[in-house]
N, C-alpha and C. Protein backbone atom coordinates (compact mmCIF):
# COMPACT_ATOMS: atom_id res chain seq x y z
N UNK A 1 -83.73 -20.61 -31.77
CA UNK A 1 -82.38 -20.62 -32.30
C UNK A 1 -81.38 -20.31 -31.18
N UNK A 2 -80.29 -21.04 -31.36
CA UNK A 2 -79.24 -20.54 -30.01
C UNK A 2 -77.42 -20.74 -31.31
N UNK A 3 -76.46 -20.02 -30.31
CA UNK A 3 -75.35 -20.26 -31.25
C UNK A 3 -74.62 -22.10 -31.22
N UNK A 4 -75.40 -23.02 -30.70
CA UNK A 4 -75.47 -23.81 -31.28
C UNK A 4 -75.39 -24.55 -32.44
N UNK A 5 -76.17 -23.82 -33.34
CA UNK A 5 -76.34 -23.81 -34.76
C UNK A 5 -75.38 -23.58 -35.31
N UNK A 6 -74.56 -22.80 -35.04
CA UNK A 6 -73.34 -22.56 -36.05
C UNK A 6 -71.96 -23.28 -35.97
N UNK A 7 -71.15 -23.06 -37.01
CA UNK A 7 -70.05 -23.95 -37.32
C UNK A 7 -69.03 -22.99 -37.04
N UNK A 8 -68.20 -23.19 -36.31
CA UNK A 8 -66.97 -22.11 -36.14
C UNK A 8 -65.82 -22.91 -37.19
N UNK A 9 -64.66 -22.18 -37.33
CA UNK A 9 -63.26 -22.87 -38.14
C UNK A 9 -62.35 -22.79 -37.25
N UNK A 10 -61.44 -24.26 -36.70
CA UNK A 10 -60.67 -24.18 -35.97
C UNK A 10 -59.19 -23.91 -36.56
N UNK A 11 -58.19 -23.55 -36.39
CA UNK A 11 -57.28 -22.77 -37.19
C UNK A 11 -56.48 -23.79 -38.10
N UNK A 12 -56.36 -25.02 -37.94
CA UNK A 12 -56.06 -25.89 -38.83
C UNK A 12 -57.34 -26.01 -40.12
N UNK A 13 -58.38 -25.20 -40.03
CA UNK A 13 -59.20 -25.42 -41.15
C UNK A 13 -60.36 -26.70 -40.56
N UNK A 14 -60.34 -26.87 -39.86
CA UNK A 14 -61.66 -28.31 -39.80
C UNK A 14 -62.70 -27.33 -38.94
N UNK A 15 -63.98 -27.60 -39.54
CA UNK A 15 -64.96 -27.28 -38.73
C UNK A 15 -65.47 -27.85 -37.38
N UNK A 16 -65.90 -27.43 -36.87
CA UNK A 16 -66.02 -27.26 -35.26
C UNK A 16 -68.08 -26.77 -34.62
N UNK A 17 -68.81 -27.77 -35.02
CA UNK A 17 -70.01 -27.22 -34.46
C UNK A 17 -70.28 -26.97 -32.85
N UNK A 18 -70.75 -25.92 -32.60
CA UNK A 18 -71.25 -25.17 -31.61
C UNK A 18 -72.11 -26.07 -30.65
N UNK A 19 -72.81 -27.13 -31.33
CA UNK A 19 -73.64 -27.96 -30.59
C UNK A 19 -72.93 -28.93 -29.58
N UNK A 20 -71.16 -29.05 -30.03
CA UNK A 20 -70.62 -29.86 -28.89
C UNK A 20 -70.62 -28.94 -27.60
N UNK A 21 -71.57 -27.83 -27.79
CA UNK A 21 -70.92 -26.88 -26.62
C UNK A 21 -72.48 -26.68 -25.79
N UNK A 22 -73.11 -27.55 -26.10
CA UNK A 22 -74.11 -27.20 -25.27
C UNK A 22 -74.42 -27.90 -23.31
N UNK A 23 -74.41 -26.87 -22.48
CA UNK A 23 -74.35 -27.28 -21.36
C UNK A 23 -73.24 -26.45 -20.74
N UNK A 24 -72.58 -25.57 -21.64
CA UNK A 24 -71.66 -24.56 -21.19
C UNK A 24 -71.82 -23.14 -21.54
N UNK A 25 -70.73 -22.67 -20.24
CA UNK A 25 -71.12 -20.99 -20.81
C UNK A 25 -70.08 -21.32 -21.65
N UNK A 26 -70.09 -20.01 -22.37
CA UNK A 26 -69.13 -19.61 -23.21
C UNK A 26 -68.79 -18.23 -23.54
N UNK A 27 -67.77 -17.52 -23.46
CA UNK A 27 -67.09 -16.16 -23.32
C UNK A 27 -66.73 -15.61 -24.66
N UNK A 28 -67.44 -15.52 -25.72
CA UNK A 28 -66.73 -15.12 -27.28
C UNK A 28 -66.29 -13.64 -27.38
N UNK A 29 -64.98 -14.03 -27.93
CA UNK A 29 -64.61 -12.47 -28.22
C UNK A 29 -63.59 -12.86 -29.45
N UNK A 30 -63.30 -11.31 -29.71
CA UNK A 30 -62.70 -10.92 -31.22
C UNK A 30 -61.09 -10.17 -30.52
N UNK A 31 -60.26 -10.75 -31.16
CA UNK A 31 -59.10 -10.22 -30.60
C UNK A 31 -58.40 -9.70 -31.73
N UNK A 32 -56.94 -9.19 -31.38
CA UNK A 32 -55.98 -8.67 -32.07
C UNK A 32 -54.66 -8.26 -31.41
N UNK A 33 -53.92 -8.52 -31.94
CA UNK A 33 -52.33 -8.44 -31.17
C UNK A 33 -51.73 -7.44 -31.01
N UNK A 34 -52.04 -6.33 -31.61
CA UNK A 34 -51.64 -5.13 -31.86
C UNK A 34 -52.13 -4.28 -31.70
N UNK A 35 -53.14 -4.19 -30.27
CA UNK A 35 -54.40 -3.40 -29.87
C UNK A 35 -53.95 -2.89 -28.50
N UNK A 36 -54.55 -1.63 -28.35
CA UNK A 36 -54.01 -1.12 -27.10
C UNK A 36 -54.96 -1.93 -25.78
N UNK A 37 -56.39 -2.72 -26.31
CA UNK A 37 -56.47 -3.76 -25.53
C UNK A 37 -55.75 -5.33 -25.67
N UNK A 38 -54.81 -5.60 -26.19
CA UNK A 38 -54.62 -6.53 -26.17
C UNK A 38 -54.08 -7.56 -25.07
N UNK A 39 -53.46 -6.61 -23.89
CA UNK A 39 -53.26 -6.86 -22.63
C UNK A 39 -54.36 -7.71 -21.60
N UNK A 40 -55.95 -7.42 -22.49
CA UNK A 40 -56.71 -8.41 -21.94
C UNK A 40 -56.45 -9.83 -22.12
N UNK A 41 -55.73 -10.25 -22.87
CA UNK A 41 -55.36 -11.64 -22.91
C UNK A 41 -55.03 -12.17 -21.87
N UNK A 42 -54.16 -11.29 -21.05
CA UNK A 42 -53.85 -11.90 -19.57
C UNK A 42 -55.32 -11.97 -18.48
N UNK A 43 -55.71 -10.79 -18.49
CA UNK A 43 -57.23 -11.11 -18.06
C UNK A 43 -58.03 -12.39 -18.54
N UNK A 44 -58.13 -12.58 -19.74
CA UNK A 44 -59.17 -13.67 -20.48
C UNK A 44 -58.30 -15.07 -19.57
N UNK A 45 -57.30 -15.16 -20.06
CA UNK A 45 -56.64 -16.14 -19.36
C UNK A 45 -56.26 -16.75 -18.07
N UNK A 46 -56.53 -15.53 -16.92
CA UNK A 46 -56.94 -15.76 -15.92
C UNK A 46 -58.30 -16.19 -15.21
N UNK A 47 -59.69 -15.95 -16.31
CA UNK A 47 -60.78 -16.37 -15.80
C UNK A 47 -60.50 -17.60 -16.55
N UNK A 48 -59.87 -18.09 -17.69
CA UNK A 48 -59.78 -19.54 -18.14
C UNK A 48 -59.52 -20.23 -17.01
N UNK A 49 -58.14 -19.99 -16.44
CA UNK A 49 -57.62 -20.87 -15.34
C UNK A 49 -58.61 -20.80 -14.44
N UNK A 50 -59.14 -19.86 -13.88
CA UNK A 50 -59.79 -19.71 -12.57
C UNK A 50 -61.33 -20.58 -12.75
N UNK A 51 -62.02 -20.75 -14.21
CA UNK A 51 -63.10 -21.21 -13.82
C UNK A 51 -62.91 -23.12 -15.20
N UNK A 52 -61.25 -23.51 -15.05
CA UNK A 52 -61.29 -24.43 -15.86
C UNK A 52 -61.88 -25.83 -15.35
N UNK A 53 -62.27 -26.22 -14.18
CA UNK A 53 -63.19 -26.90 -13.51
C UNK A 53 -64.67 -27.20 -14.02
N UNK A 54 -64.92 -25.95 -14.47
CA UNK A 54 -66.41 -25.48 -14.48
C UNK A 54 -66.84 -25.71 -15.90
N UNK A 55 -68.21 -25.72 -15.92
CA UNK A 55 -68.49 -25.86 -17.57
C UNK A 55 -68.47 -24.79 -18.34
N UNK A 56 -67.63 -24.29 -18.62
CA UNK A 56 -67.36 -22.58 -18.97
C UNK A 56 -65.55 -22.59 -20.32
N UNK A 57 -65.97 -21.84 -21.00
CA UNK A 57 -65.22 -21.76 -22.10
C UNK A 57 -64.83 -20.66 -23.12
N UNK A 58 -63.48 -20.19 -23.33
CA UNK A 58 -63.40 -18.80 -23.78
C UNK A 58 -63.19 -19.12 -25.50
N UNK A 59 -63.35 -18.37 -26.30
CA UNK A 59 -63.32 -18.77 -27.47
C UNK A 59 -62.82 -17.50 -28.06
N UNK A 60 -61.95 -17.26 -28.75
CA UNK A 60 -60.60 -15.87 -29.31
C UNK A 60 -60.97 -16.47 -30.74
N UNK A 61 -61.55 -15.04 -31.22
CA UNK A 61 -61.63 -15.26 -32.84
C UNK A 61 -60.66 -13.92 -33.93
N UNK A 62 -59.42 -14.59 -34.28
CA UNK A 62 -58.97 -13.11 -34.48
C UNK A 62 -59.65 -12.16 -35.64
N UNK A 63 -59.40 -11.26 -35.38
CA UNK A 63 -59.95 -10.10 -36.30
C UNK A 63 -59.07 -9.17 -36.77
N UNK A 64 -59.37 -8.72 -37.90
CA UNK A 64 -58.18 -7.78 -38.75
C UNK A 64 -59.25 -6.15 -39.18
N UNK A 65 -60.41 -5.94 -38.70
CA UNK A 65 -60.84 -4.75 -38.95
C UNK A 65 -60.90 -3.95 -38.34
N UNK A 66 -60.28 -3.48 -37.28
CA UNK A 66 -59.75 -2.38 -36.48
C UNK A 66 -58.77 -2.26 -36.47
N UNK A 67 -58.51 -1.37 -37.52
CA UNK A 67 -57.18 -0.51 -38.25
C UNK A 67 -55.89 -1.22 -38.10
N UNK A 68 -56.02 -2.84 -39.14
CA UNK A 68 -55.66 -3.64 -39.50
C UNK A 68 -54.08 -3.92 -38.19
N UNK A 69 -55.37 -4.13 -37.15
CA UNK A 69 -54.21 -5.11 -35.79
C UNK A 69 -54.12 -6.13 -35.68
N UNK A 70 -54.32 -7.27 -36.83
CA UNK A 70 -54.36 -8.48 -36.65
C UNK A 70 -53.93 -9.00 -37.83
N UNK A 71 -52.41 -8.40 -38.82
CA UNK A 71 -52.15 -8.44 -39.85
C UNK A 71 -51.61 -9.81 -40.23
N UNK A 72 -51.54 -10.95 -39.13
CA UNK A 72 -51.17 -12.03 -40.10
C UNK A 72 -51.95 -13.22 -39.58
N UNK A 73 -51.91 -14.15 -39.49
CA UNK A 73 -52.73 -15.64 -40.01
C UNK A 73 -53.40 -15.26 -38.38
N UNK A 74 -54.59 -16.46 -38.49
CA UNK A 74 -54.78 -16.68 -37.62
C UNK A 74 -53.93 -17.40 -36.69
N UNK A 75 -53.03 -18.89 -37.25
CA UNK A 75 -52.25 -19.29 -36.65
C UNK A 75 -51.32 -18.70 -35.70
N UNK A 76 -50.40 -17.42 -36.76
CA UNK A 76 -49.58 -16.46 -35.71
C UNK A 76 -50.31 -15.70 -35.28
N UNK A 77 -51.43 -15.34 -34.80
CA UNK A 77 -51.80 -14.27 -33.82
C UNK A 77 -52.44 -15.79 -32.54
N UNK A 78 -52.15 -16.74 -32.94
CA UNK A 78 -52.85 -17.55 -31.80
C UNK A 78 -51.08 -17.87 -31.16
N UNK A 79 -49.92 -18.22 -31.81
CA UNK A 79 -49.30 -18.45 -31.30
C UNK A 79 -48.52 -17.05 -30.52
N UNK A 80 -49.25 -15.41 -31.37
CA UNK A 80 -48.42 -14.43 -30.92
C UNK A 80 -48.94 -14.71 -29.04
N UNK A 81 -50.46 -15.01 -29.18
CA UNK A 81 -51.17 -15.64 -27.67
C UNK A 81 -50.84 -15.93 -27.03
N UNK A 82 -50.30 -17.67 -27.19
CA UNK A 82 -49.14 -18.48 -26.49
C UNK A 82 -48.05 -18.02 -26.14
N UNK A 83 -47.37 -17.15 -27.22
CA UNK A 83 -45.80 -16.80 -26.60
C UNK A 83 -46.29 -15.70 -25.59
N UNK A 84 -46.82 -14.53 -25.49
CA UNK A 84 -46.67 -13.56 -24.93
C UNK A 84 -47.84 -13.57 -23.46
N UNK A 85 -48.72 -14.60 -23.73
CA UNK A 85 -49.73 -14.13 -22.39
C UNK A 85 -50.09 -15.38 -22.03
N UNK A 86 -49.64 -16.51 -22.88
CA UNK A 86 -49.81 -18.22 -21.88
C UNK A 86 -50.54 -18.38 -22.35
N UNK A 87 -51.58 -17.88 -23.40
CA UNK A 87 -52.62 -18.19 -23.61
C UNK A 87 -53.58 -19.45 -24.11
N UNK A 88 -54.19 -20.17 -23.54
CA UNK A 88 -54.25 -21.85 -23.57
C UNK A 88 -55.94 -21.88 -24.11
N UNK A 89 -56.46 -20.66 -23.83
CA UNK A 89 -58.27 -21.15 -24.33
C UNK A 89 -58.41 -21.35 -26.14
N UNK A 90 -59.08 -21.50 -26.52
CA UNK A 90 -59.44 -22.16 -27.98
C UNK A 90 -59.42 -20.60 -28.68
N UNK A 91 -58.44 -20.81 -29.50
CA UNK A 91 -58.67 -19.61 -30.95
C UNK A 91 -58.89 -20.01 -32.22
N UNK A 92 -59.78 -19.70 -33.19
CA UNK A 92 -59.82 -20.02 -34.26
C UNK A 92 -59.67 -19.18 -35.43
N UNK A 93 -59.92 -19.60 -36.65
CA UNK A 93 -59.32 -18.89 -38.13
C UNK A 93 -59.85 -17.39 -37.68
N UNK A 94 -59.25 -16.47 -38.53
CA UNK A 94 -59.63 -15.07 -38.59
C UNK A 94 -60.79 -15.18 -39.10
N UNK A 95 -62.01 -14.06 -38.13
CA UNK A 95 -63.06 -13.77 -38.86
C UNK A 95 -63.03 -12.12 -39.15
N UNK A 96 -64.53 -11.80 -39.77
CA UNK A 96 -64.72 -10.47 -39.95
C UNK A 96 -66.16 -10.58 -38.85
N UNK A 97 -65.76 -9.49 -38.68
CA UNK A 97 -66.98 -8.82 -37.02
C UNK A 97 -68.55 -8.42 -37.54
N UNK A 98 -67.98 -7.59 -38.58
CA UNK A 98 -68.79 -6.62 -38.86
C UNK A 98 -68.71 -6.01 -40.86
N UNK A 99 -69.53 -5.73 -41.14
CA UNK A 99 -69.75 -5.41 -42.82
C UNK A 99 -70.31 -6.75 -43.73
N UNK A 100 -70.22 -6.59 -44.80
CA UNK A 100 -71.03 -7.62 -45.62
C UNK A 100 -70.37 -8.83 -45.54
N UNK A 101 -69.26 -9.25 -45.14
CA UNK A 101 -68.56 -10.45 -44.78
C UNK A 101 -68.49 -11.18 -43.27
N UNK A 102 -69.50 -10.59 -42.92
CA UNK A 102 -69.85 -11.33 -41.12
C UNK A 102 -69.76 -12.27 -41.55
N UNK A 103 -68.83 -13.11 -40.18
CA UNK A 103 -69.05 -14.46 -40.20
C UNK A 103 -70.65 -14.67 -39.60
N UNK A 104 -71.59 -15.64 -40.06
CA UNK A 104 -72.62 -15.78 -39.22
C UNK A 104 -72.95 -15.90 -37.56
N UNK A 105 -71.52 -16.10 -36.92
CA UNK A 105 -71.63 -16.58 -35.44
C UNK A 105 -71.80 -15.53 -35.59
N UNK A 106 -71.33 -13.68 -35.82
CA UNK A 106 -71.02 -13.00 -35.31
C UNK A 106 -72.18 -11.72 -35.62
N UNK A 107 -73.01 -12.02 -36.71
CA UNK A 107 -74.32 -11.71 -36.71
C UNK A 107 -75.21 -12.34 -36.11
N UNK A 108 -75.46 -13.47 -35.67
CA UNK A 108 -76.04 -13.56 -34.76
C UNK A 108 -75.86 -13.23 -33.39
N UNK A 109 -74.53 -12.92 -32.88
CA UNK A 109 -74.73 -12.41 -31.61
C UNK A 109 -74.66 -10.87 -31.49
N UNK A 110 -74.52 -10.19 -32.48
CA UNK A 110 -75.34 -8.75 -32.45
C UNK A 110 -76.40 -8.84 -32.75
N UNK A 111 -76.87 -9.46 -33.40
CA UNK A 111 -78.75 -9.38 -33.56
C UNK A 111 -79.00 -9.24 -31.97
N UNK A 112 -78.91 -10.96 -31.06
CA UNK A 112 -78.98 -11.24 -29.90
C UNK A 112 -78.57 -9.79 -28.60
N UNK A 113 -78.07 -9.13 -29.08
CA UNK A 113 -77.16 -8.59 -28.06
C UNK A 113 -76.47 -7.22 -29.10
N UNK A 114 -77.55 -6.43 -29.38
CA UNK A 114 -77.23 -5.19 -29.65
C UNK A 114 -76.37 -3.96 -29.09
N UNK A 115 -75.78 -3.35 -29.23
CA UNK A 115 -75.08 -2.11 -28.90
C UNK A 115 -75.57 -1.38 -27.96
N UNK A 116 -75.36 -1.36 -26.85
CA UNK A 116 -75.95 -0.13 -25.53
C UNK A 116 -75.64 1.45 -25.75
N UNK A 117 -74.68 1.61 -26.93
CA UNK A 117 -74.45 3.01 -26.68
C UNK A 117 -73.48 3.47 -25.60
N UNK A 118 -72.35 4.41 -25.94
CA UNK A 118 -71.14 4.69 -25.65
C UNK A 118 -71.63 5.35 -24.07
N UNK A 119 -71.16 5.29 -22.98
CA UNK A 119 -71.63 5.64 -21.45
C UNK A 119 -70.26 6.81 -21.53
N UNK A 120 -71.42 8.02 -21.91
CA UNK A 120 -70.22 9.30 -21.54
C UNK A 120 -69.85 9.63 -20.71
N UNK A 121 -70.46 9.38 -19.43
CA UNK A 121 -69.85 9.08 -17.73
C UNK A 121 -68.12 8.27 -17.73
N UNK A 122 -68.19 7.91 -18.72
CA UNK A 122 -66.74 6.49 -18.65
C UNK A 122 -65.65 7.24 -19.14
N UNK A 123 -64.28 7.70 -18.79
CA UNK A 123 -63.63 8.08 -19.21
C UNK A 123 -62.84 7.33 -20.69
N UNK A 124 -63.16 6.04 -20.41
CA UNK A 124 -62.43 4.93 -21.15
C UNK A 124 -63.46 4.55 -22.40
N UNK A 125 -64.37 5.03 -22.30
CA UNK A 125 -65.69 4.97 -23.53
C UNK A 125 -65.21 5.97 -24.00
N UNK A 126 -65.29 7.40 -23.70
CA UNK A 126 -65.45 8.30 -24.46
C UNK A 126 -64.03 8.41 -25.37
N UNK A 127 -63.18 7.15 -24.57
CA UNK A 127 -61.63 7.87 -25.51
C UNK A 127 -62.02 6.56 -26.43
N UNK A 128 -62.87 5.73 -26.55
CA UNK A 128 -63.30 4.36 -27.46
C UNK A 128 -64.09 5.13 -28.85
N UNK A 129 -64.85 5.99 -28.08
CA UNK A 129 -65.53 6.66 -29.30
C UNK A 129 -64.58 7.64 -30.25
N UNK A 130 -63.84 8.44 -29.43
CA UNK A 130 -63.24 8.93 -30.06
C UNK A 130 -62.29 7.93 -31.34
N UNK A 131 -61.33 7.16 -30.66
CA UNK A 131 -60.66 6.16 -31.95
C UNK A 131 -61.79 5.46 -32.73
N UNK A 132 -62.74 4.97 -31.95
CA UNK A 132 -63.92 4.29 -33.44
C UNK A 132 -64.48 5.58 -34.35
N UNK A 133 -64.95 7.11 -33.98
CA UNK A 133 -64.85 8.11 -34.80
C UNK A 133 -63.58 8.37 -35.97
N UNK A 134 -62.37 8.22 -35.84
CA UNK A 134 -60.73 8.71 -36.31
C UNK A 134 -61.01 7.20 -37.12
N UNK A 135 -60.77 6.14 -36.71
CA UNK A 135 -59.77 4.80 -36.92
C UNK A 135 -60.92 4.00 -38.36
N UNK A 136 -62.85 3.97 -37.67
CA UNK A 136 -63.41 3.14 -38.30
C UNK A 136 -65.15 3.68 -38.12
N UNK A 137 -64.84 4.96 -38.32
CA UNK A 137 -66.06 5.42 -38.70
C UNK A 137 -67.64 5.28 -39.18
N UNK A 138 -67.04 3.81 -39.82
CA UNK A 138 -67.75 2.86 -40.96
C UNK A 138 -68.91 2.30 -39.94
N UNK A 139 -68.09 2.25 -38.57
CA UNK A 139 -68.41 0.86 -37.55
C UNK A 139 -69.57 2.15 -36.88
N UNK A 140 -69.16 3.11 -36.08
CA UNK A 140 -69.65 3.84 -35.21
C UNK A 140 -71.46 3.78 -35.03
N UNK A 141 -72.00 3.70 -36.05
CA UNK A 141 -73.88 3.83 -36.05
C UNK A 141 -73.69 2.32 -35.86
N UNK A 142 -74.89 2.30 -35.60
CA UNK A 142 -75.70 0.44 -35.10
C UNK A 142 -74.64 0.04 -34.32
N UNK A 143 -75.49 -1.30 -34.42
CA UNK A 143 -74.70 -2.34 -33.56
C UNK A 143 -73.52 -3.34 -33.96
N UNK A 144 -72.82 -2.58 -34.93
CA UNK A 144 -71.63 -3.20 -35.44
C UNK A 144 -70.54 -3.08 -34.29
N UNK A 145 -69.33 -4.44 -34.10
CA UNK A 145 -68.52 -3.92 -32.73
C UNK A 145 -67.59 -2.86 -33.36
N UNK A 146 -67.84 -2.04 -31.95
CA UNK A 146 -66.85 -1.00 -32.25
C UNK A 146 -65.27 -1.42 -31.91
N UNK A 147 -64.73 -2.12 -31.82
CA UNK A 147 -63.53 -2.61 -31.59
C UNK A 147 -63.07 -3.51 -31.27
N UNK A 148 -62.02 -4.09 -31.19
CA UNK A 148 -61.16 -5.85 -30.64
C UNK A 148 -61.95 -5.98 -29.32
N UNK A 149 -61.89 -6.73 -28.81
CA UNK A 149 -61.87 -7.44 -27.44
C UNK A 149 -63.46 -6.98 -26.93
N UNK A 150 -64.36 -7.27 -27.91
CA UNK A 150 -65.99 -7.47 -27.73
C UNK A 150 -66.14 -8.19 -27.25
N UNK A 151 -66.83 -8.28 -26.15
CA UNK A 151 -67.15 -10.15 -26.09
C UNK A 151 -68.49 -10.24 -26.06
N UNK A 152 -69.02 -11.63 -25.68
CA UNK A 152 -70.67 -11.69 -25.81
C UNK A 152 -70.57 -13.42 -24.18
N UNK A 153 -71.30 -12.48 -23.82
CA UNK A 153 -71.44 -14.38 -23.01
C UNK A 153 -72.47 -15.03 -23.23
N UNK A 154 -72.44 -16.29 -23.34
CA UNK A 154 -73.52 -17.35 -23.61
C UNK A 154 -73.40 -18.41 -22.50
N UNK A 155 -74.95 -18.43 -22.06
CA UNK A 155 -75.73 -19.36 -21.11
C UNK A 155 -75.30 -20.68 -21.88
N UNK A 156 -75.69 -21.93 -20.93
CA UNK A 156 -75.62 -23.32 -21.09
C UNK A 156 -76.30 -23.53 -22.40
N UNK A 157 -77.66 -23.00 -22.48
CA UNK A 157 -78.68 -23.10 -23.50
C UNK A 157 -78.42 -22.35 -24.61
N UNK A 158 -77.00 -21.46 -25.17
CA UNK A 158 -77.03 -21.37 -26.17
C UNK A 158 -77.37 -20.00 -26.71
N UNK A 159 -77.84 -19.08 -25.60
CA UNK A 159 -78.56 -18.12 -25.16
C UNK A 159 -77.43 -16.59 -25.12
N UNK A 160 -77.56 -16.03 -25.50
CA UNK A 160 -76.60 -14.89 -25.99
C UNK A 160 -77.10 -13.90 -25.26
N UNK A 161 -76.59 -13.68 -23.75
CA UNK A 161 -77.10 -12.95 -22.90
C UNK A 161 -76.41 -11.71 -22.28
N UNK A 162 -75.22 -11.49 -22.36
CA UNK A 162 -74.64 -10.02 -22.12
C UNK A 162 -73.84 -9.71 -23.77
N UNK A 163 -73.56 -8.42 -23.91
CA UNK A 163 -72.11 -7.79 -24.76
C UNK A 163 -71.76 -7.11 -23.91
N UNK A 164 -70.74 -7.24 -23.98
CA UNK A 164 -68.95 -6.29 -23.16
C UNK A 164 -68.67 -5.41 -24.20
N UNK A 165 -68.19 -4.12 -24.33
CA UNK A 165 -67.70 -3.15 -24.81
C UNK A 165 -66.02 -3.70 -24.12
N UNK A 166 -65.32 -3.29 -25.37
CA UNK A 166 -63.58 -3.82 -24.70
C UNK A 166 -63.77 -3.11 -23.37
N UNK A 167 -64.06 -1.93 -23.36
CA UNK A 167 -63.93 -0.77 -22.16
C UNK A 167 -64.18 -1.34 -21.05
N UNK A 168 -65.35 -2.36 -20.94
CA UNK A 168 -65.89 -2.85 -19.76
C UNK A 168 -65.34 -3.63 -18.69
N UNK A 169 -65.21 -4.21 -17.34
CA UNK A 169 -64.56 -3.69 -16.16
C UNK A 169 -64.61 -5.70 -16.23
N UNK A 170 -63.70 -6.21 -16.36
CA UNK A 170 -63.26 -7.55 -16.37
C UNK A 170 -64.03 -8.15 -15.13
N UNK A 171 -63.92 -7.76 -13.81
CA UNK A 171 -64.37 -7.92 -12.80
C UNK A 171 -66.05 -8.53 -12.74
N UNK A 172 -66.85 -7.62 -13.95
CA UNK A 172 -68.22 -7.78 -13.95
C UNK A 172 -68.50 -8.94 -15.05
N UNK A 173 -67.77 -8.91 -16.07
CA UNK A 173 -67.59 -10.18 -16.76
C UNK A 173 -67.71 -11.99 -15.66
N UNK A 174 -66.57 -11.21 -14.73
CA UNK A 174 -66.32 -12.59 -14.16
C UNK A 174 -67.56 -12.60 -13.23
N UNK A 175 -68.23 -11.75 -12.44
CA UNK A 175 -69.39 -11.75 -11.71
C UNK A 175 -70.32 -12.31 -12.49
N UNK A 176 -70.72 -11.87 -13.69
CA UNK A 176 -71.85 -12.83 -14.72
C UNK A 176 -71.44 -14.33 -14.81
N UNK A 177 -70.65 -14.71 -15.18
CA UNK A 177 -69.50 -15.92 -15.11
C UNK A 177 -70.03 -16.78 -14.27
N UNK A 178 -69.98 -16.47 -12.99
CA UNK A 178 -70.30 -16.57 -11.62
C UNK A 178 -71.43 -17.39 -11.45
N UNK A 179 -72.50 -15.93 -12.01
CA UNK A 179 -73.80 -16.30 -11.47
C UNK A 179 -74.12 -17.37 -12.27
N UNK A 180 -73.84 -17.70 -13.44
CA UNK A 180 -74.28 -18.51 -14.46
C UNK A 180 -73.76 -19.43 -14.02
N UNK A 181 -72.59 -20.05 -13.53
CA UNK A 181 -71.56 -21.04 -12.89
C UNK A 181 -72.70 -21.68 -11.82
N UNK A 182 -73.24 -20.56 -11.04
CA UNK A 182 -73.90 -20.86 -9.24
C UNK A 182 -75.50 -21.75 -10.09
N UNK A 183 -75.74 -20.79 -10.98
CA UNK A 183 -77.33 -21.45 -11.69
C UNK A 183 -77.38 -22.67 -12.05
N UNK A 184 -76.47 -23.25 -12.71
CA UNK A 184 -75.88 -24.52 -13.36
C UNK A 184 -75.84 -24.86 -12.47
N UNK A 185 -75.28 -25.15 -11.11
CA UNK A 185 -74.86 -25.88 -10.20
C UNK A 185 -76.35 -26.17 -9.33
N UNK A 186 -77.31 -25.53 -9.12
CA UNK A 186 -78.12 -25.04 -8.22
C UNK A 186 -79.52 -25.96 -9.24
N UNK A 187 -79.34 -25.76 -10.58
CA UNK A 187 -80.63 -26.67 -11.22
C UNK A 187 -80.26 -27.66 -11.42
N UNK A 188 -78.96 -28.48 -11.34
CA UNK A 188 -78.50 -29.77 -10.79
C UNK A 188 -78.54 -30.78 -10.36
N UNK A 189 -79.07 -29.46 -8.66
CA UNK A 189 -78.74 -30.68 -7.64
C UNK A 189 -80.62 -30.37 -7.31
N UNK A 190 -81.20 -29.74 -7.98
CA UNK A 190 -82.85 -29.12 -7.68
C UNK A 190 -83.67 -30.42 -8.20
């Protein structure tokens, strides 16, 4: 099984299978406009531009369950995107992350790619735990995301191979990016 299989909703409502996406990475994350990460948009949007050459693709799914920051359509939180951070990669309808209304993409890539557990060394984790303790308590045990701007990266094959904690250091995102970019290129020309 790879996320292939599944059907995403593109924000006009038409479905969108995963299988046109095979042969690329792909960068999934859960956003929200009204998040004290939401400033990653400019980040996300800079590895768009930087690797739009490449077979590589970011995908913004908004979300409204972290202490309801994503209070209106999907449409306006894709255009709040556009107006405020340029934002040009693919967003689709609002999903739910986590509880009995997972969208299926999004249980399958926590099955794939479980929860590492909060790194109390991190100054920026431990203040994550703290608001997922206060804000969404619900979330904190397992591998439910603890907040907006999760991401998950996926190999060419479909393959659900890192999770990002929002906390995590953009830089190493784009280094995975990278290597997966250099692999593709390298079994190619092999």
């Amino acid at each position: 099984m790879s996320i292939h299989q599944f059907d995403v909703e593109r924000l006009n409502g038409e479905k969108l299978s995963l299988s046109q996406y095979e042969g690329q990475i792909l960068l999934i994350v859960n956003t929200a406009s009204k998040c004290k990460f939401t400033p990653q948009f400019e980040d996300l949007q800079k590895l768009y531009d930087e690797f739009k050459n490449e077979p590589f693709e970011i995908f913004g799914f908004p979300c409204n369950q972290f202490a309801g920051q994503e209070p209106g359509s999907g449409e306006e939180a894709a255009e709040f995107c556009r107006a405020n951070y340029g934002v040009s990669f693919p967003m689709f309808s609002k999903v739910n992350v986590n509880g009995p209304e997972t969208h299926p993409l999004y249980k399958y890539l926590k099955e794939q790619q479980p929860f590492r557990g909060f790194n109390e060394d991190d100054v920026n984790e431990k203040l994550l735990k703290l608001l997922v303790l206060e804000k969404t308590p619900e979330w904190y045990v397992g591998d439910e995301l603890k907040w907006n701007f999760t991401k998950f990266l996926v190999d060419q094959k479909g393959n659900v191979i890192r999770r990002y904690e929002p906390t995590d250091d953009m830089f190493e995102i784009k280094k995975d990016i990278q290597r997966l970019i250099r692999y593709q290129h390298e079994s190619a020309t092999a």
